[in-house]
C-alpha atoms as a PDB file:
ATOM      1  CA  UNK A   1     -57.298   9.591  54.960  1.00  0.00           C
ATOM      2  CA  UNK A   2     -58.107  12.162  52.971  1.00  0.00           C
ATOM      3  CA  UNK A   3     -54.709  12.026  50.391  1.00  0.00           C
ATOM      4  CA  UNK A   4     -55.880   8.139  50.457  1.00  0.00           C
ATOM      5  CA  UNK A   5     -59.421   9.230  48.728  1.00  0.00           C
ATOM      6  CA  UNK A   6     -57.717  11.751  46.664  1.00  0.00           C
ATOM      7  CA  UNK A   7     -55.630   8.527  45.437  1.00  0.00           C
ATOM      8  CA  UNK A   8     -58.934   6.432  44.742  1.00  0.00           C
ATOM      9  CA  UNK A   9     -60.579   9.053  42.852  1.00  0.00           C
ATOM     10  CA  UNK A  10     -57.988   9.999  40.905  1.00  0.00           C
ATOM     11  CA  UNK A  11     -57.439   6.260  39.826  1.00  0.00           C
ATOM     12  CA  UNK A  12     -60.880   5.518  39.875  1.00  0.00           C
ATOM     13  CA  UNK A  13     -60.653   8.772  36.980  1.00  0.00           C
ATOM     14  CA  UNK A  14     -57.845   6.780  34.749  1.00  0.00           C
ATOM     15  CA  UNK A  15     -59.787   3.570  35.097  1.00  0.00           C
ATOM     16  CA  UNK A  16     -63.158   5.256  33.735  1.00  0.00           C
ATOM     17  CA  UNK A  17     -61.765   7.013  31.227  1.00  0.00           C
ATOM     18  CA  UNK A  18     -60.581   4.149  28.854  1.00  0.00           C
ATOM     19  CA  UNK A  19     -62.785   3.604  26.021  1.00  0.00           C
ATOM     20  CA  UNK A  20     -64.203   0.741  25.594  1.00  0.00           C
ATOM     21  CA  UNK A  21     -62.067  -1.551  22.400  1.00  0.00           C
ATOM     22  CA  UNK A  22     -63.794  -3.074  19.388  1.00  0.00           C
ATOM     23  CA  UNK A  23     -61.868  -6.122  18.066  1.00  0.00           C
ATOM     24  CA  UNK A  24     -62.055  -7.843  14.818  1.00  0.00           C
ATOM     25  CA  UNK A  25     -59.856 -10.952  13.449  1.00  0.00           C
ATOM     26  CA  UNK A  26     -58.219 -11.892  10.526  1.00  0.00           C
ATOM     27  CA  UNK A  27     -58.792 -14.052   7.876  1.00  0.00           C
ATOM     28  CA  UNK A  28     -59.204 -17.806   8.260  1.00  0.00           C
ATOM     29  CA  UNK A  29     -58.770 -17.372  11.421  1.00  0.00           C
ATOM     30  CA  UNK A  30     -61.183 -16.294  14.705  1.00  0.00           C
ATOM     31  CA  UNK A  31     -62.304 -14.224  17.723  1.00  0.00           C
ATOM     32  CA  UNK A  32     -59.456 -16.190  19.520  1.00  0.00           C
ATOM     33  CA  UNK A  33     -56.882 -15.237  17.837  1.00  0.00           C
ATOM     34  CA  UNK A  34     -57.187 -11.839  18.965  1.00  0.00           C
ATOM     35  CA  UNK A  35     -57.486 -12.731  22.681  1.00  0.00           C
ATOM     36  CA  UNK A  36     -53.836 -11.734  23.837  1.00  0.00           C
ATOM     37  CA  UNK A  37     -54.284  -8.168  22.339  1.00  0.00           C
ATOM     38  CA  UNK A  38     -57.574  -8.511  24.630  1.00  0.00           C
ATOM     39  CA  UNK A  39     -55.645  -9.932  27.445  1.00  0.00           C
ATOM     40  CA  UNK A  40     -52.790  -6.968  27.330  1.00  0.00           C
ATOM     41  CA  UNK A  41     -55.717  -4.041  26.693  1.00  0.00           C
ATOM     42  CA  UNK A  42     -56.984  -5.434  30.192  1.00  0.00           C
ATOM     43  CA  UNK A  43     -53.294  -5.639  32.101  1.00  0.00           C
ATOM     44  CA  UNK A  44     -52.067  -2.039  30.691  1.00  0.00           C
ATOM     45  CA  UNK A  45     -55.451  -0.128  30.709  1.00  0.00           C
ATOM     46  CA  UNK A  46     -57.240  -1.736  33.594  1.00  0.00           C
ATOM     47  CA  UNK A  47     -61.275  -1.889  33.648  1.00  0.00           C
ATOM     48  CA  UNK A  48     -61.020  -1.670  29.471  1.00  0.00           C
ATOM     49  CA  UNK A  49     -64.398  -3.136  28.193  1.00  0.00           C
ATOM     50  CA  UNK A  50     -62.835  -4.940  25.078  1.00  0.00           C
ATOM     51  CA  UNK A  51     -65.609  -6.288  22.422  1.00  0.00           C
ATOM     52  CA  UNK A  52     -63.238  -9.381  20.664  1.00  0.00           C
ATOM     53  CA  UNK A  53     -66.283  -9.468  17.895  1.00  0.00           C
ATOM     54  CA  UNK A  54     -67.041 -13.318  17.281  1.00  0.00           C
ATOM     55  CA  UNK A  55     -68.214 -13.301  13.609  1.00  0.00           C
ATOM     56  CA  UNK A  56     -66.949 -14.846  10.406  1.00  0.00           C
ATOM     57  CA  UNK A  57     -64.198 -16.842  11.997  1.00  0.00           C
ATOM     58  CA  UNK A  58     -62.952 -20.020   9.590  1.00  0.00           C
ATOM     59  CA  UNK A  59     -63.671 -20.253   6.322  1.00  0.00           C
ATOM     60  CA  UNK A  60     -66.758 -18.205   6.562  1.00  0.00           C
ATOM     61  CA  UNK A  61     -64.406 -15.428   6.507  1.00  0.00           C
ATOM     62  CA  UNK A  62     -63.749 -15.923   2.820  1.00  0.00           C
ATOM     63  CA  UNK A  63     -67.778 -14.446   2.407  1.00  0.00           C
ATOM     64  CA  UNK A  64     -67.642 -11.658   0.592  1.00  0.00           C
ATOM     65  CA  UNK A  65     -66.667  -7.911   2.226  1.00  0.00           C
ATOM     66  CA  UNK A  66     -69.844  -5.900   1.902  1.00  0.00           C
ATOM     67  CA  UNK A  67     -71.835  -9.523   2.652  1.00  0.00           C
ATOM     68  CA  UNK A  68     -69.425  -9.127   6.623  1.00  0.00           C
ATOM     69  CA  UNK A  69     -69.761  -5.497   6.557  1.00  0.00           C
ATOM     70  CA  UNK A  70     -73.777  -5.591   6.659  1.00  0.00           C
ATOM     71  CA  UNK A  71     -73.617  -9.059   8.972  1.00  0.00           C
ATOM     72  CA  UNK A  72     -71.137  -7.401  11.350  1.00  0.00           C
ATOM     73  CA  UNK A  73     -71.838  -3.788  11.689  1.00  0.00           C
ATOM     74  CA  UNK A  74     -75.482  -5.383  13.823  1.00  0.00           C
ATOM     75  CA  UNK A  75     -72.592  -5.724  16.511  1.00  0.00           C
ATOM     76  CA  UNK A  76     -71.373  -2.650  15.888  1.00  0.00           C
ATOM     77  CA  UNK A  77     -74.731  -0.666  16.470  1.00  0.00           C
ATOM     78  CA  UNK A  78     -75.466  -2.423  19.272  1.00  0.00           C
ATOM     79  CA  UNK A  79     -72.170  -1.616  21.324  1.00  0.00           C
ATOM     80  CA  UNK A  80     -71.620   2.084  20.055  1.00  0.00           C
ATOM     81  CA  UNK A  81     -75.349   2.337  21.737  1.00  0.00           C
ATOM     82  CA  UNK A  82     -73.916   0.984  24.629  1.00  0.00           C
ATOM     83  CA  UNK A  83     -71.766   3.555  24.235  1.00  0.00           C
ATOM     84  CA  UNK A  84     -71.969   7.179  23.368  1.00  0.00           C
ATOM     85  CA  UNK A  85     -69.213   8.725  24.869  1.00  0.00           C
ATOM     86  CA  UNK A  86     -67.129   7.156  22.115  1.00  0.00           C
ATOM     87  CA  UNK A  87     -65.334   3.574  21.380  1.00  0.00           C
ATOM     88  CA  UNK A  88     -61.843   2.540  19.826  1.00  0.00           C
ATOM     89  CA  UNK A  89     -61.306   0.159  17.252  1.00  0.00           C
ATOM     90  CA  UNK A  90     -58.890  -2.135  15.887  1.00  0.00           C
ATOM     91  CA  UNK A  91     -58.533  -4.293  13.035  1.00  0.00           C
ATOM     92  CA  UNK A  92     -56.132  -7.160  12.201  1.00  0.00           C
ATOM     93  CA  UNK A  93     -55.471  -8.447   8.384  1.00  0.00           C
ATOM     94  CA  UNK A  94     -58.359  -8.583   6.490  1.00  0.00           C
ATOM     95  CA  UNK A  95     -60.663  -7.394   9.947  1.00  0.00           C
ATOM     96  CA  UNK A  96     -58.691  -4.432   9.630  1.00  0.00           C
ATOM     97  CA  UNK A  97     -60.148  -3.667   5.669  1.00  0.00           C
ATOM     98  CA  UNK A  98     -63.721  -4.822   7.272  1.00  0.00           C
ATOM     99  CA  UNK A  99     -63.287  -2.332  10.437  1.00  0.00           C
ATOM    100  CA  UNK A 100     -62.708   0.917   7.707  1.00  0.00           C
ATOM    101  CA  UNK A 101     -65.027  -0.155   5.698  1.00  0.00           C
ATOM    102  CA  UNK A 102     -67.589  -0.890   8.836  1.00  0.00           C
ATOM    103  CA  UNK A 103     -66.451   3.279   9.939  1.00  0.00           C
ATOM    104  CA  UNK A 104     -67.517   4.452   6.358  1.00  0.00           C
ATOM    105  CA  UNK A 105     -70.772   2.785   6.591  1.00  0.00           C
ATOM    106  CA  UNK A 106     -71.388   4.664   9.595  1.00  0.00           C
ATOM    107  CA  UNK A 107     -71.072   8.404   9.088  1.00  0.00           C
ATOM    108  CA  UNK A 108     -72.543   9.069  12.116  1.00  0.00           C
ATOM    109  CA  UNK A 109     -70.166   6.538  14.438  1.00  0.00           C
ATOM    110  CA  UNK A 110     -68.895   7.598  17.642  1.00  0.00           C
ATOM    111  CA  UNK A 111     -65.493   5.446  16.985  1.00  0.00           C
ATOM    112  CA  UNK A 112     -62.914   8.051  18.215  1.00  0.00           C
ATOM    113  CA  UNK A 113     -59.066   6.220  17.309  1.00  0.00           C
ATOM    114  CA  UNK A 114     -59.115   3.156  14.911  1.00  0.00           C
ATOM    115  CA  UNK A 115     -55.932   1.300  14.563  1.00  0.00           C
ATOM    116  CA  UNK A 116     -55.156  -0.660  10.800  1.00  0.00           C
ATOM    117  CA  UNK A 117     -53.273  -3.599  12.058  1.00  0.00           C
ATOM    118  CA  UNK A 118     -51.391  -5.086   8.501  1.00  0.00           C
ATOM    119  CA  UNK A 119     -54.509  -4.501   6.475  1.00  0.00           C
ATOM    120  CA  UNK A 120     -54.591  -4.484   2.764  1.00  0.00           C
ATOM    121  CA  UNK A 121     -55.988  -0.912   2.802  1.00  0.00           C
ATOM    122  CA  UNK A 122     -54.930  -0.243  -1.115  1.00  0.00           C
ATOM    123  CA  UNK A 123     -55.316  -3.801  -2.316  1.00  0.00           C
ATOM    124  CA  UNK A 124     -53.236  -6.871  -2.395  1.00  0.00           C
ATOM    125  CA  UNK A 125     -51.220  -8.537  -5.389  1.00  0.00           C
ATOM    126  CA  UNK A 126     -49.006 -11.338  -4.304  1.00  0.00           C
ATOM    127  CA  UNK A 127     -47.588 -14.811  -4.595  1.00  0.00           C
ATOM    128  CA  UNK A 128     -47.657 -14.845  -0.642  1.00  0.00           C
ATOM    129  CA  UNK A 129     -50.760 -14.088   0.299  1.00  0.00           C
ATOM    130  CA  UNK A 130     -52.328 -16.203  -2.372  1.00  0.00           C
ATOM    131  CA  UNK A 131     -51.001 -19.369  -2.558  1.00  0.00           C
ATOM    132  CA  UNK A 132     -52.218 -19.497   1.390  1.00  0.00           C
ATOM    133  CA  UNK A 133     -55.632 -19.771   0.027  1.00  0.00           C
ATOM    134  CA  UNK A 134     -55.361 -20.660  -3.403  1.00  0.00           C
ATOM    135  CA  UNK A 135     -52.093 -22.718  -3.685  1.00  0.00           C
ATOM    136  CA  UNK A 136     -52.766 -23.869  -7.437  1.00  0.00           C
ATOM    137  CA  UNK A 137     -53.351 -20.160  -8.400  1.00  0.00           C
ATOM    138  CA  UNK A 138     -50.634 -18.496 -11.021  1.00  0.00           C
ATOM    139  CA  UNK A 139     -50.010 -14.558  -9.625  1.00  0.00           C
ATOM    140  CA  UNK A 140     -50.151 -13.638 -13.215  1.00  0.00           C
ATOM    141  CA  UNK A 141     -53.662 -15.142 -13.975  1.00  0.00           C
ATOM    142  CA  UNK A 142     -55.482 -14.956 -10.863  1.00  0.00           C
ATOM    143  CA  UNK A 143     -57.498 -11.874 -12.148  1.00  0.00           C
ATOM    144  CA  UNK A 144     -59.015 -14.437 -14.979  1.00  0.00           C
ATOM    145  CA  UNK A 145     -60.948 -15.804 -11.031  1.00  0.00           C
ATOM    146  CA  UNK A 146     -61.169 -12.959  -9.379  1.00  0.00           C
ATOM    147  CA  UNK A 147     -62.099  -9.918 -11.615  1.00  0.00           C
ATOM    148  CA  UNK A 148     -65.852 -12.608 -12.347  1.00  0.00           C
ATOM    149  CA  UNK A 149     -68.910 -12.760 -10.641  1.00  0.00           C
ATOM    150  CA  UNK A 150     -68.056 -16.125  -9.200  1.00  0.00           C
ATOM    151  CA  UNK A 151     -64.565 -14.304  -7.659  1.00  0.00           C
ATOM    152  CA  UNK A 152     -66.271 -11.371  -5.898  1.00  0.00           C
ATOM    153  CA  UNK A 153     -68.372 -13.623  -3.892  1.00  0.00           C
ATOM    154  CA  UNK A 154     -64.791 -13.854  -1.977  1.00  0.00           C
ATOM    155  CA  UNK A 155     -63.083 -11.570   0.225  1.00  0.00           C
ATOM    156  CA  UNK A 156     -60.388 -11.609  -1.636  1.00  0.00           C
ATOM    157  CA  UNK A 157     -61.689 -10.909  -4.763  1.00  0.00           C
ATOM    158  CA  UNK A 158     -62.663  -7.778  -3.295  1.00  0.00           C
ATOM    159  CA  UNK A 159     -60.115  -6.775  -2.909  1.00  0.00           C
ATOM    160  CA  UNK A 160     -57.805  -8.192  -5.094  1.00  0.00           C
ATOM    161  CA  UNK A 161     -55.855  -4.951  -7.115  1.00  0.00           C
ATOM    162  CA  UNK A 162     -54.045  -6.350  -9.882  1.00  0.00           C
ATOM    163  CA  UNK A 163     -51.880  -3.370 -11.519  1.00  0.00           C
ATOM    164  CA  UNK A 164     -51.293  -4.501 -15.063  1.00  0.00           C
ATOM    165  CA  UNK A 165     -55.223  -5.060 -15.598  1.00  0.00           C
ATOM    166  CA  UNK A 166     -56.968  -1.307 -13.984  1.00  0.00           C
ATOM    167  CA  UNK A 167     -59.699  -1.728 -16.284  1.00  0.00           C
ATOM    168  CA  UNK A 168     -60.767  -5.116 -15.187  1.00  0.00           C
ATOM    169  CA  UNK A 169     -60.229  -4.529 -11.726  1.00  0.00           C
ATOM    170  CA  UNK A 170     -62.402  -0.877 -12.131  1.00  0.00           C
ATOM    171  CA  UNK A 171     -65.263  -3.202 -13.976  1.00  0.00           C
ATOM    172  CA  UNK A 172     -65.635  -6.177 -11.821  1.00  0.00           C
ATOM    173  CA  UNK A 173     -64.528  -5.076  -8.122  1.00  0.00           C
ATOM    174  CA  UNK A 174     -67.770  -4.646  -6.271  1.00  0.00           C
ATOM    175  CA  UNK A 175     -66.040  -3.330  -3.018  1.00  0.00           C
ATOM    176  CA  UNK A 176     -62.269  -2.143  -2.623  1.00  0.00           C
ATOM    177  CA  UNK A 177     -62.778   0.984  -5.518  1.00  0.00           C
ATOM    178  CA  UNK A 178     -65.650   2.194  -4.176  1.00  0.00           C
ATOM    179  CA  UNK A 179     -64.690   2.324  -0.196  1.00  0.00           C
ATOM    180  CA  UNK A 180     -61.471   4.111  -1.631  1.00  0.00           C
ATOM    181  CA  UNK A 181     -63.458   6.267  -3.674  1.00  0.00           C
ATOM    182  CA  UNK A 182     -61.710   5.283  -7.140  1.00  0.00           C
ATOM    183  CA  UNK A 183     -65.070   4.984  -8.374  1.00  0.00           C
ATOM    184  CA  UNK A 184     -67.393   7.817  -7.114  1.00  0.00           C
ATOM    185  CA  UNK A 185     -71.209   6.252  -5.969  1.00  0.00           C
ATOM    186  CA  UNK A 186     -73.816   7.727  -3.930  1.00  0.00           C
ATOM    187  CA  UNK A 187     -72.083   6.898  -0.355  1.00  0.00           C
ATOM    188  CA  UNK A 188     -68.788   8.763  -1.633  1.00  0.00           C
ATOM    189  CA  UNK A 189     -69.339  11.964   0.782  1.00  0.00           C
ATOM    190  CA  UNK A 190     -70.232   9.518   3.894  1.00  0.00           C
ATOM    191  CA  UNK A 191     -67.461   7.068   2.942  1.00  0.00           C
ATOM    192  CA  UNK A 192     -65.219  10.193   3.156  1.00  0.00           C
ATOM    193  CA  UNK A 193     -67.016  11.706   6.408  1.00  0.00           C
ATOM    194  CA  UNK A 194     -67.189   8.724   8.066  1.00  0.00           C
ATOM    195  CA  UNK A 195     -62.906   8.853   8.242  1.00  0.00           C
ATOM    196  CA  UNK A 196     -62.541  12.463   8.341  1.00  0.00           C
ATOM    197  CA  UNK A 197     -64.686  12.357  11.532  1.00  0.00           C
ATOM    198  CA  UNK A 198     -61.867  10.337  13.527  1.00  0.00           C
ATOM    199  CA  UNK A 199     -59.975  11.859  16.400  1.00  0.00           C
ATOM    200  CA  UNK A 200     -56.946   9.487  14.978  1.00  0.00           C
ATOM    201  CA  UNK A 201     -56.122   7.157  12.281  1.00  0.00           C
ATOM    202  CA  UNK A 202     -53.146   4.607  13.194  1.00  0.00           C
ATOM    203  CA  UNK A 203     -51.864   2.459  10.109  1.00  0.00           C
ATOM    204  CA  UNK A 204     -49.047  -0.236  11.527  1.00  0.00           C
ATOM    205  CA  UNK A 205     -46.976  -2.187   9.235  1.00  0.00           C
ATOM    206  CA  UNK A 206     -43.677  -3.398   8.363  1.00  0.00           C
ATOM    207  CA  UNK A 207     -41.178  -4.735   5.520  1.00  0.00           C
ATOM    208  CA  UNK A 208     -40.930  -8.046   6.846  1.00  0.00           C
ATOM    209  CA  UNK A 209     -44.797  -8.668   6.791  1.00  0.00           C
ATOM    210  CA  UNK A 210     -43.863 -11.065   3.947  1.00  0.00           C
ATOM    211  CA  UNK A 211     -48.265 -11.664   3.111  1.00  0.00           C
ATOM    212  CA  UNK A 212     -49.684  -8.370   2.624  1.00  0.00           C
ATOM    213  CA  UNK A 213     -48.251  -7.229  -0.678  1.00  0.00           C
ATOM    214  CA  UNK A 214     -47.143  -5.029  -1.237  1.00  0.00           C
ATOM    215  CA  UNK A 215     -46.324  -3.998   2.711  1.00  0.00           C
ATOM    216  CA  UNK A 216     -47.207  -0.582   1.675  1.00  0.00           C
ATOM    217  CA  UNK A 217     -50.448  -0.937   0.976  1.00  0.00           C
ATOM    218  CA  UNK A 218     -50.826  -1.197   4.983  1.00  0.00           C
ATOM    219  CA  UNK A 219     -50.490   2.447   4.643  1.00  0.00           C
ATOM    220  CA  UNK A 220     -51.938   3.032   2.091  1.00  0.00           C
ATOM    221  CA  UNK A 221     -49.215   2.879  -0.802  1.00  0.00           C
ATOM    222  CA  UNK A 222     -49.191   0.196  -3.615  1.00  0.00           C
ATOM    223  CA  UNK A 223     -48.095  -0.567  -7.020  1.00  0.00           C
ATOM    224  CA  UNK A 224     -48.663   1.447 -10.345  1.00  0.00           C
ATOM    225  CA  UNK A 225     -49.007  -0.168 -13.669  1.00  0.00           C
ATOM    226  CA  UNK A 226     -44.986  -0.675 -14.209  1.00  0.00           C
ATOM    227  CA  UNK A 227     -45.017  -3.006 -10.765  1.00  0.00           C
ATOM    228  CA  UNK A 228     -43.517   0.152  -8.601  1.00  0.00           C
ATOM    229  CA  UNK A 229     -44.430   0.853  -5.183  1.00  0.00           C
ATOM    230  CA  UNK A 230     -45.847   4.309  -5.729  1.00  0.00           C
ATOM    231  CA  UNK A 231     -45.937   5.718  -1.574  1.00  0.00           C
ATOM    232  CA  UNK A 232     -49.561   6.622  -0.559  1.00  0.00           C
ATOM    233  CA  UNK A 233     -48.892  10.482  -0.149  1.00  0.00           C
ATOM    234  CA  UNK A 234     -47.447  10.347  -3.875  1.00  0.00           C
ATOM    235  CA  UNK A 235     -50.890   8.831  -4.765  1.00  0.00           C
ATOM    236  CA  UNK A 236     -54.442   9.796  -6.119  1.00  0.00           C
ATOM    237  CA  UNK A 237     -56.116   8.808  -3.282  1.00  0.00           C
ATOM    238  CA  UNK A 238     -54.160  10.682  -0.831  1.00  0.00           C
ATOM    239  CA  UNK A 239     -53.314  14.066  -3.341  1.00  0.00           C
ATOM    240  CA  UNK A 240     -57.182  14.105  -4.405  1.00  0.00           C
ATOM    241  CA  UNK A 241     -58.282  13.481  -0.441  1.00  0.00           C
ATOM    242  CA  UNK A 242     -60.728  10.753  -1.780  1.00  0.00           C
ATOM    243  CA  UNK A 243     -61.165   9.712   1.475  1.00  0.00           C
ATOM    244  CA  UNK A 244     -59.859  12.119   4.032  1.00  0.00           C
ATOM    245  CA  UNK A 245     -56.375  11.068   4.261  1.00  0.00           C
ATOM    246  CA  UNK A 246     -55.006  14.468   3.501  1.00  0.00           C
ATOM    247  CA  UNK A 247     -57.156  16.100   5.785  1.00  0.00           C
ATOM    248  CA  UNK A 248     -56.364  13.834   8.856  1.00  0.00           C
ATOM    249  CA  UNK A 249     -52.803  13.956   7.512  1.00  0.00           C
ATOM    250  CA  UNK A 250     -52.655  18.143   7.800  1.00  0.00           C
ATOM    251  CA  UNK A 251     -54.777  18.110  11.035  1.00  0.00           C
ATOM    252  CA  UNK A 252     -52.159  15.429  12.879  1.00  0.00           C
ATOM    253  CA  UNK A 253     -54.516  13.113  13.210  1.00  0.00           C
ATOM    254  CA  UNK A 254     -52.965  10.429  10.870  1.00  0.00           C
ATOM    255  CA  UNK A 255     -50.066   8.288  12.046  1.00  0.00           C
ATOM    256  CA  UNK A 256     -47.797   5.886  10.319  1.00  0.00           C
ATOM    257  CA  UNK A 257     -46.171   3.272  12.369  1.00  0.00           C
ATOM    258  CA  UNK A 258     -43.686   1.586  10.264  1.00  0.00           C
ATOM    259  CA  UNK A 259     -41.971  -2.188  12.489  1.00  0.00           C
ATOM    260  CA  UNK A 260     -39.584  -3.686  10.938  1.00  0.00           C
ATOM    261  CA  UNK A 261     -39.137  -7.287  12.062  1.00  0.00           C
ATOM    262  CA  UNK A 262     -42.462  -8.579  12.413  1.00  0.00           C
ATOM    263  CA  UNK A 263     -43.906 -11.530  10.055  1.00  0.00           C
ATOM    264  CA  UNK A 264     -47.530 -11.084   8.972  1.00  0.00           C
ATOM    265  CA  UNK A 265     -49.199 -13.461  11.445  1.00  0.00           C
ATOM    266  CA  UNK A 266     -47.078 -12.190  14.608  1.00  0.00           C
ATOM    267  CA  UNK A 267     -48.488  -8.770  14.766  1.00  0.00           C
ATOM    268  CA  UNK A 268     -51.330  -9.810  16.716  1.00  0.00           C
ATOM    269  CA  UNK A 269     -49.170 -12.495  19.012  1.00  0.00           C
ATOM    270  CA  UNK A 270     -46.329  -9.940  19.919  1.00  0.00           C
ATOM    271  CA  UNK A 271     -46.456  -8.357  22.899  1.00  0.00           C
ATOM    272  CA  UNK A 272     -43.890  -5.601  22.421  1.00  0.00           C
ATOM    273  CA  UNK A 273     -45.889  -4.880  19.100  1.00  0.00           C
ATOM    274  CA  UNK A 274     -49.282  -5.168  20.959  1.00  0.00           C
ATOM    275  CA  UNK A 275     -47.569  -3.000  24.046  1.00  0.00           C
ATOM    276  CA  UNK A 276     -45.668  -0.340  22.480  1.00  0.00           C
ATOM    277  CA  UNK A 277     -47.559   0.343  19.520  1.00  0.00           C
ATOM    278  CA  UNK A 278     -50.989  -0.554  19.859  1.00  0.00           C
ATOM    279  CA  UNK A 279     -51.706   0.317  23.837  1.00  0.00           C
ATOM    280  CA  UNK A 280     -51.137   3.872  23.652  1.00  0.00           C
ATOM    281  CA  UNK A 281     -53.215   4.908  21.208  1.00  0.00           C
ATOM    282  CA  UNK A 282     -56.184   3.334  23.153  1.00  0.00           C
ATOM    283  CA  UNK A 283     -55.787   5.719  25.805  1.00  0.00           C
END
C-alpha cells in the first residue's frame, strides 16, 4: 500500500510539473493546424495545459506584425497570469517571428523555453516563399512593394530582407530591424532582456525546408550583400549580442537543431519531428 502511494505521488509529481504550452500558427493558415503538436504534447507529457492561440488564422494573418503582436499578446497576459510559475512557448512559420517578437515585448514574461519552429528569424528573400502569396511577384523587384507604406501593412513586408537593397530595407521596415536590434529605438534594452531572460532558446530547421529562404535564417543566419549565406555566429547580430544570442549561446542556453528531410509545411504534421525534437524541450 504504501510503495503504491509512493507510486501516485511520485507520478502525480511528473504530471504537475509540465508547464503549461503556448501555441501559435503559421501563416495563411490556423489554430488547427497546430492541433497534432497539441495532440502529441498531451500523449507524451500527460496533464500538459496546451494554449493552441486562435488568432489571425486565414488571410487575416497577412495583417501586419506589430498590428498581431499588440492583438495577440491580450492572450498572452491573460494566460502567463494564469500562470506564474512559468509557461513554454512555441512558434511555427511566421507564429514563430510573432512568438519572439511577443517575448521582447514582454521583458518581464515568465516564458521559461521557447521553441522557433522554421521561422524567418533574420528575414526572408525567396522565389519560394513568395510566389505562395504573391505568384505574379518578380524576386528581383518585390522590394519596389514591399520596402512602401502600402507593403508594410503586410506581414511580409515586415519582414521582407532583401540583401542587394540594405538601405531601403533599413528606411522602410517598420518591424524586423528593430526586434533584431539593427536599428537601435527606445525598447532596444527590453527587446534584448526580454531573450536574455530565457531558461532556453530552441531554433529547429532544416535544408530541405524549401520556403523559408534562406533555411538559415531559421537560426538566425542569412545572406550578405554578394547573395552568400553568412552563418548567424559569423554575423553582427550574434558578434555584437544585439539581442542576447551570444549570451544564451556562452551560458548553454541556446540550441540549434538542424533536420534534414523535412519540407516547410511538414514540420508541424511530423510526428518524429514533433516527438523527438520538440517534446523534450517542454519538459
Amino acid at each position: 500500500m504504501v510503495n503504491k502511494f509512493v507510486i501516485f505521488l511520485t507520478l502525480l509529481h511528473i504530471v504537475l510539473s509540465y508547464k503549461p504550452v503556448i501555441l501559435l500558427h503559421g501563416i495563411l493558415t490556423g489554430f488547427e493546424s497546430m492541433e497534432l503538436i497539441k495532440e502529441r504534447i498531451e500523449k507524451n507529457h500527460p496533464g500538459t495545459i496546451v494554449y493552441n492561440i486562435d488568432r489571425f488564422g486565414g488571410w487575416s494573418s497577412l495583417d501586419s506584425m506589430w498590428y498581431q503582436v499588440n492583438r495577440i499578446n491580450e492572450n498572452i497576459i491573460n494566460i502567463t497570469m494564469e500562470h506564474p510559475s512559468g509557461v513554454h512557448l512555441l512558434g511555427y512559420s511566421q507564429g514563430a517571428l510573432l512568438a519572439r517578437t511577443l517575448l521582447q515585448a514582454n521583458p518581464n514574461h515568465s516564458v521559461n523555453n521557447f521553441i522557433s519552429l522554421s521561422g524567418p528569424q533574420a528575414g526572408q528573400y525567396g522565389t519560394q516563399f513568395l510566389h505562395l502569396y504573391f505568384p505574379g511577384l518578380a524576386l528581383e523587384t518585390a522590394f519596389e512593394l514591399f520596402y512602401s507604406r502600402i507593403g508594410q501593412h503586410t506581414s511580409i513586408g515586415n519582414y521582407w530582407n532583401d540583401p542587394y537593397h540594405q538601405p531601403l530595407y533599413f528606411s522602410y521596415s517598420q518591424y524586423l530591424p528593430y526586434v533584431n536590434n539593427e536599428i537601435e529605438s527606445t525598447r532596444s534594452n527590453d527587446f534584448k532582456n526580454a531573450l536574455t531572460k530565457l531558461k532556453l532558446l530552441v531554433l529547429i530547421g532544416g535544408p530541405d525546408d524549401d520556403v523559408i529562404t534562406p533555411w538559415q535564417s531559421s537560426q538566425f543566419g542569412f545572406y550578405n550583400s554578394n547573395g552568400t549565406v553568412v552563418e548567424f555566429v559569423e554575423r553582427d547580430i550574434y558578434k555584437e549580442d544585439k539581442i542576447g544570442l551570444k549570451t544564451l549561446n556562452k551560458d548553454n542556453r541556446l540550441k540549434l537543431v538542424t533536420v534534414p528531410g523535412v519540407n516547410h509545411f511538414g514540420w508541424h504534421i511530423n510526428i518524429s519531428v514533433i516527438d523527438k525534437y520538440i517534446v523534450p524541450y517542454l519538459d
